[in-house]
N, C-alpha and C. Protein backbone atom coordinates (compact mmCIF):
# COMPACT_ATOMS: atom_id res chain seq x y z
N UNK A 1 -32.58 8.42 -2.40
CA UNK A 1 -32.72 6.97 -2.46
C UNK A 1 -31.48 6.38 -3.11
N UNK A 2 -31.13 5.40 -2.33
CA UNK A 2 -29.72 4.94 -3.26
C UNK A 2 -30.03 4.18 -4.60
N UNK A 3 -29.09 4.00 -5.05
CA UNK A 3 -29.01 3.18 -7.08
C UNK A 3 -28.86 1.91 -6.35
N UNK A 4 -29.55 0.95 -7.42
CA UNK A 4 -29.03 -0.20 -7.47
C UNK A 4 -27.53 -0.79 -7.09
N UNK A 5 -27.13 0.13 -8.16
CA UNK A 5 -25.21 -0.40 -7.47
C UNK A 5 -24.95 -0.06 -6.31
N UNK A 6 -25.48 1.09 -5.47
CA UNK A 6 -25.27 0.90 -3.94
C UNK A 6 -25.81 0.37 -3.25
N UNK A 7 -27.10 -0.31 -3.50
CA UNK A 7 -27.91 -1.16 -2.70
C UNK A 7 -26.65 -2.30 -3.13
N UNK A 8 -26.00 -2.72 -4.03
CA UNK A 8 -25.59 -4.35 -4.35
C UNK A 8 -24.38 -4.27 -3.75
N UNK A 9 -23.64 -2.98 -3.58
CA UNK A 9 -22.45 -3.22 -3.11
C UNK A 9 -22.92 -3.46 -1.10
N UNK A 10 -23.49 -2.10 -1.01
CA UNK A 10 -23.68 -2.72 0.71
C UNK A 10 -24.04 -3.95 1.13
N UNK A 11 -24.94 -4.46 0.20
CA UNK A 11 -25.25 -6.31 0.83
C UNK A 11 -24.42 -6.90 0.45
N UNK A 12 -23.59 -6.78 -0.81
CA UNK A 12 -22.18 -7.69 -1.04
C UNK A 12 -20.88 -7.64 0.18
N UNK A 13 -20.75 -6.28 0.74
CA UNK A 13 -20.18 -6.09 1.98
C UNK A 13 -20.59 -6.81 3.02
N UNK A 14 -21.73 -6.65 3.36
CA UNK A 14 -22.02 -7.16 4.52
C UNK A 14 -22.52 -8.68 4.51
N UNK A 15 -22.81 -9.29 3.05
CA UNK A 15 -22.85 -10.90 3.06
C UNK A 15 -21.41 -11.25 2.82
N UNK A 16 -20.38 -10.48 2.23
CA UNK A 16 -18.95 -11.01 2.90
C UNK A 16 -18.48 -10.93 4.08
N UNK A 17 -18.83 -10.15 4.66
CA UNK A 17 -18.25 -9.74 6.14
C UNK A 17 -19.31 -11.16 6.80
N UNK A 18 -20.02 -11.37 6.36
CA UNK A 18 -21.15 -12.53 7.48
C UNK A 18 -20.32 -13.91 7.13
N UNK A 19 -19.99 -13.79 5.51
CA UNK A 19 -18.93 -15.15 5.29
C UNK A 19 -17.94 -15.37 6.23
N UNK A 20 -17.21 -13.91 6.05
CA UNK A 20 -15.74 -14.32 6.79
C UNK A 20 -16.08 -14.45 8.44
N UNK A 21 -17.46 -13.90 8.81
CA UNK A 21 -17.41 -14.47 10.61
C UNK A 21 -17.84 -16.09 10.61
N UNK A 22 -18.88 -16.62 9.88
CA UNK A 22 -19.26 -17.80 9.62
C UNK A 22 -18.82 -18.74 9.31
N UNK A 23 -17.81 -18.40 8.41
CA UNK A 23 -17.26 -19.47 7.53
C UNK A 23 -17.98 -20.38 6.18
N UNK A 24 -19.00 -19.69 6.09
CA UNK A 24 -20.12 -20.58 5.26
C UNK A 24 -20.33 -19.36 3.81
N UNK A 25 -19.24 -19.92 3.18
CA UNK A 25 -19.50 -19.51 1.98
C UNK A 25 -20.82 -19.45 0.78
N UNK A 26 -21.78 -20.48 1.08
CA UNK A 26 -22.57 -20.84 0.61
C UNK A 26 -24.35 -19.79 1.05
N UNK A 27 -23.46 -18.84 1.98
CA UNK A 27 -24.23 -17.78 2.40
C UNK A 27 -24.97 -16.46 1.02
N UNK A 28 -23.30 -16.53 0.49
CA UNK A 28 -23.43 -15.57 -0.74
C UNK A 28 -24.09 -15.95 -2.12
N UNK A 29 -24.40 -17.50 -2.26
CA UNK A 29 -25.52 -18.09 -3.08
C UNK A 29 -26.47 -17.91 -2.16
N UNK A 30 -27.04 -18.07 -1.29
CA UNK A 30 -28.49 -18.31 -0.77
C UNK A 30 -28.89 -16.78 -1.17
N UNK A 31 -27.72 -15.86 -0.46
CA UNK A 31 -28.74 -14.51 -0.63
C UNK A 31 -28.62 -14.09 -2.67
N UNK A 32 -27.76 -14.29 -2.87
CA UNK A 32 -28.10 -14.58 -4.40
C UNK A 32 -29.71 -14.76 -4.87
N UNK A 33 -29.96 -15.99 -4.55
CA UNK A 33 -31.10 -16.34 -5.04
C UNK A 33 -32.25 -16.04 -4.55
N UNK A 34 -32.50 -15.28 -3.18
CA UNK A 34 -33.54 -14.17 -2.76
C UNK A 34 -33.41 -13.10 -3.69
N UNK A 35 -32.00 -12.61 -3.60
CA UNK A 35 -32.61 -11.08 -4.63
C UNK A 35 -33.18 -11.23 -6.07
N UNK A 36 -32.46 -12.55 -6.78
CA UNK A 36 -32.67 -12.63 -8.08
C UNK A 36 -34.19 -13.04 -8.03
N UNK A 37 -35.09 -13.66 -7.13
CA UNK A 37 -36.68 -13.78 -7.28
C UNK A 37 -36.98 -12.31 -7.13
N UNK A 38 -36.40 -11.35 -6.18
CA UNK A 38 -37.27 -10.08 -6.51
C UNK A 38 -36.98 -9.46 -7.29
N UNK A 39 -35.77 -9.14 -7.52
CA UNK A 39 -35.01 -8.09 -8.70
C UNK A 39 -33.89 -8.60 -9.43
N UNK A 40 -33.74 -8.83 -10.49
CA UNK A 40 -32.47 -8.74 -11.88
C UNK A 40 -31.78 -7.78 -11.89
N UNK A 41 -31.81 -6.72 -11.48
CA UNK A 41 -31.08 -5.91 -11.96
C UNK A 41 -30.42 -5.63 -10.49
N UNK A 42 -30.52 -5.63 -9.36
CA UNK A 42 -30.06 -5.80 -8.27
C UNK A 42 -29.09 -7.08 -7.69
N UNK A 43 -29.82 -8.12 -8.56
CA UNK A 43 -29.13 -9.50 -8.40
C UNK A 43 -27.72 -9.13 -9.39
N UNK A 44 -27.50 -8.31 -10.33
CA UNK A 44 -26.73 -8.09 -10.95
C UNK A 44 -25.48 -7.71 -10.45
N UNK A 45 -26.33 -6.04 -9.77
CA UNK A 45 -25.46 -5.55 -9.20
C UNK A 45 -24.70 -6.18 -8.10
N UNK A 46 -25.31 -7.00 -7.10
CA UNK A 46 -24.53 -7.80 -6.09
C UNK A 46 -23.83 -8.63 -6.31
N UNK A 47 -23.31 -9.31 -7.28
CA UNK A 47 -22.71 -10.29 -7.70
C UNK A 47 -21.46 -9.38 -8.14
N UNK A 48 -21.68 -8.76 -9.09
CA UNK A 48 -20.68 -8.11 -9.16
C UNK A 48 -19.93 -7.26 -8.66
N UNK A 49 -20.39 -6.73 -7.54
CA UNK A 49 -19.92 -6.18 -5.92
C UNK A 49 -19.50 -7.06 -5.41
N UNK A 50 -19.72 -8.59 -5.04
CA UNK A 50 -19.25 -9.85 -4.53
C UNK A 50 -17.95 -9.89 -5.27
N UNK A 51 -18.53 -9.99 -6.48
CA UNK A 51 -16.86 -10.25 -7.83
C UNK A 51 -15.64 -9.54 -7.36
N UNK A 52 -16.06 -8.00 -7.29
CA UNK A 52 -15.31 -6.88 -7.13
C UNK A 52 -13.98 -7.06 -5.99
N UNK A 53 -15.04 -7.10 -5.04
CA UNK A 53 -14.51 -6.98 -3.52
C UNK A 53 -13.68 -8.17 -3.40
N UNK A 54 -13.98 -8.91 -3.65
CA UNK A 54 -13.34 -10.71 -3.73
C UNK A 54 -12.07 -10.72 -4.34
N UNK A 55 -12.03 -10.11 -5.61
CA UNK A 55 -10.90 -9.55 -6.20
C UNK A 55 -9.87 -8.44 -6.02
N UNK A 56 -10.86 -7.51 -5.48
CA UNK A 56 -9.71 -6.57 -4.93
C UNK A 56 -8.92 -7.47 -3.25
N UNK A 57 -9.56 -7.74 -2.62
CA UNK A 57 -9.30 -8.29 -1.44
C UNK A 57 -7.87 -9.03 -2.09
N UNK A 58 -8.06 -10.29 -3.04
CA UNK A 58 -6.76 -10.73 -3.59
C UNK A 58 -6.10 -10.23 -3.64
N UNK A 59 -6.53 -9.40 -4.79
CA UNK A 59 -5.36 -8.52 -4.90
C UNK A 59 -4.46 -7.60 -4.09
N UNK A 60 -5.23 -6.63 -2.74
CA UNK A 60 -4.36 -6.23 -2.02
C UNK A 60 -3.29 -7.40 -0.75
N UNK A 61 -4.18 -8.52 -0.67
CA UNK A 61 -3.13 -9.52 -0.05
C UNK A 61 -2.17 -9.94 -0.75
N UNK A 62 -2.14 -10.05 -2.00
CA UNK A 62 -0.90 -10.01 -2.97
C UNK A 62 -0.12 -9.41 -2.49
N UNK A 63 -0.23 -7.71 -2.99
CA UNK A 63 0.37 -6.48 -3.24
C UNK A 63 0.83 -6.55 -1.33
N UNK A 64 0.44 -6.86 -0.66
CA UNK A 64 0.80 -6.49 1.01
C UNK A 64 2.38 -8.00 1.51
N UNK A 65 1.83 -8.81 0.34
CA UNK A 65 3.05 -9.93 0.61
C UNK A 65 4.16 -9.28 -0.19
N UNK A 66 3.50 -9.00 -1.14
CA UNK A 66 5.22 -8.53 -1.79
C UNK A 66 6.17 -7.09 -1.40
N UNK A 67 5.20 -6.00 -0.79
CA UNK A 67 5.57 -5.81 -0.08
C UNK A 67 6.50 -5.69 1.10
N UNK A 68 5.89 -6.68 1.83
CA UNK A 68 6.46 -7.42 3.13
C UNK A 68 8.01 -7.83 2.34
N UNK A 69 7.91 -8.83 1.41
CA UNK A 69 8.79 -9.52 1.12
C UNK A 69 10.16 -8.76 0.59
N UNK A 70 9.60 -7.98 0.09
CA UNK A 70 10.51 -6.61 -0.53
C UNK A 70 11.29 -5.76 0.64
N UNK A 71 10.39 -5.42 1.61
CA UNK A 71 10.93 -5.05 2.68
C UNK A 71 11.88 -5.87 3.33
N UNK A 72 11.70 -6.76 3.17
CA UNK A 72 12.30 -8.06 4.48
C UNK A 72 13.91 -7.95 3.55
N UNK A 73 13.94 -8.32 2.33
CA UNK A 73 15.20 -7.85 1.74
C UNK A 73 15.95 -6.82 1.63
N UNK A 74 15.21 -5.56 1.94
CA UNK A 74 16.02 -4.45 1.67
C UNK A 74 16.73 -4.21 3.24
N UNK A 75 15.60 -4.58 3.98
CA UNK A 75 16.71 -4.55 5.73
C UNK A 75 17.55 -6.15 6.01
N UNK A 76 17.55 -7.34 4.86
CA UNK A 76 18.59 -8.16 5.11
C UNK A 76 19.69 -7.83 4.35
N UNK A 77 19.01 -6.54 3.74
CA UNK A 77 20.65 -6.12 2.49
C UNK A 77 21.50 -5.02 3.26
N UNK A 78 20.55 -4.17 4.16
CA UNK A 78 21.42 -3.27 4.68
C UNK A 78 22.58 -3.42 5.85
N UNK A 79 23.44 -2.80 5.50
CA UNK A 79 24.63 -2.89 6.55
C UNK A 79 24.45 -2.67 8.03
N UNK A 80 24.58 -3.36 9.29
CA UNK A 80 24.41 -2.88 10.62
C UNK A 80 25.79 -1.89 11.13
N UNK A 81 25.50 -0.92 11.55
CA UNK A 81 26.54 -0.29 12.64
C UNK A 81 27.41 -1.15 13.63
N UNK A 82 28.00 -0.81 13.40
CA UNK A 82 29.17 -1.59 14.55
C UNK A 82 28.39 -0.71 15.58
N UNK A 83 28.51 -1.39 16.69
CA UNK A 83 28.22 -0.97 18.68
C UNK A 83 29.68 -0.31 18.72
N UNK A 84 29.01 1.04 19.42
CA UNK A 84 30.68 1.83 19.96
C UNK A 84 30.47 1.67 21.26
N UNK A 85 30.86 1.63 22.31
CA UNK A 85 30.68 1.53 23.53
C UNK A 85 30.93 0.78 24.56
């Protein structure tokens, strides 16, 4: 049987994944407030699976721009070959 924290992370997954097709942010309060009438300690865990994921997500779109950006300089710094031919 799964733990709490894996029950909160799979519905935090999949009520983000329903955000980002919907667009209706206000998805991840509604189901909020179903779990918290049946369970506290589940309502816990999902929120903070919501928190998690929300944050890491930032954070790797950060880390993927600078990246990019880092890259984009190191091939406008490098020297091209002259064409022989």
């Amino acid at each position: 049987m799964p733990t709490t924290e894996e029950l909160g992370n799979r519905l935090a997954e999949d009520v983000l994944k329903a955000v980002a097709e919907t667009g209706d942010d206000g998805l991840v309060n509604e189901i909020n407030k179903i779990v918290e009438a049946a369970s506290s300690a589940l309502q816990e865990a999902y929120m903070a699976a919501v928190r998690a994921q929300r944050a890491e997500a930032k954070a790797r779109a950060h880390l993927n721009a600078r990246l990019k950006q880092t890259r984009a300089a190191h091939a406008a710094a490098r020297p091209t070959a002259p064409k022989v031919g």
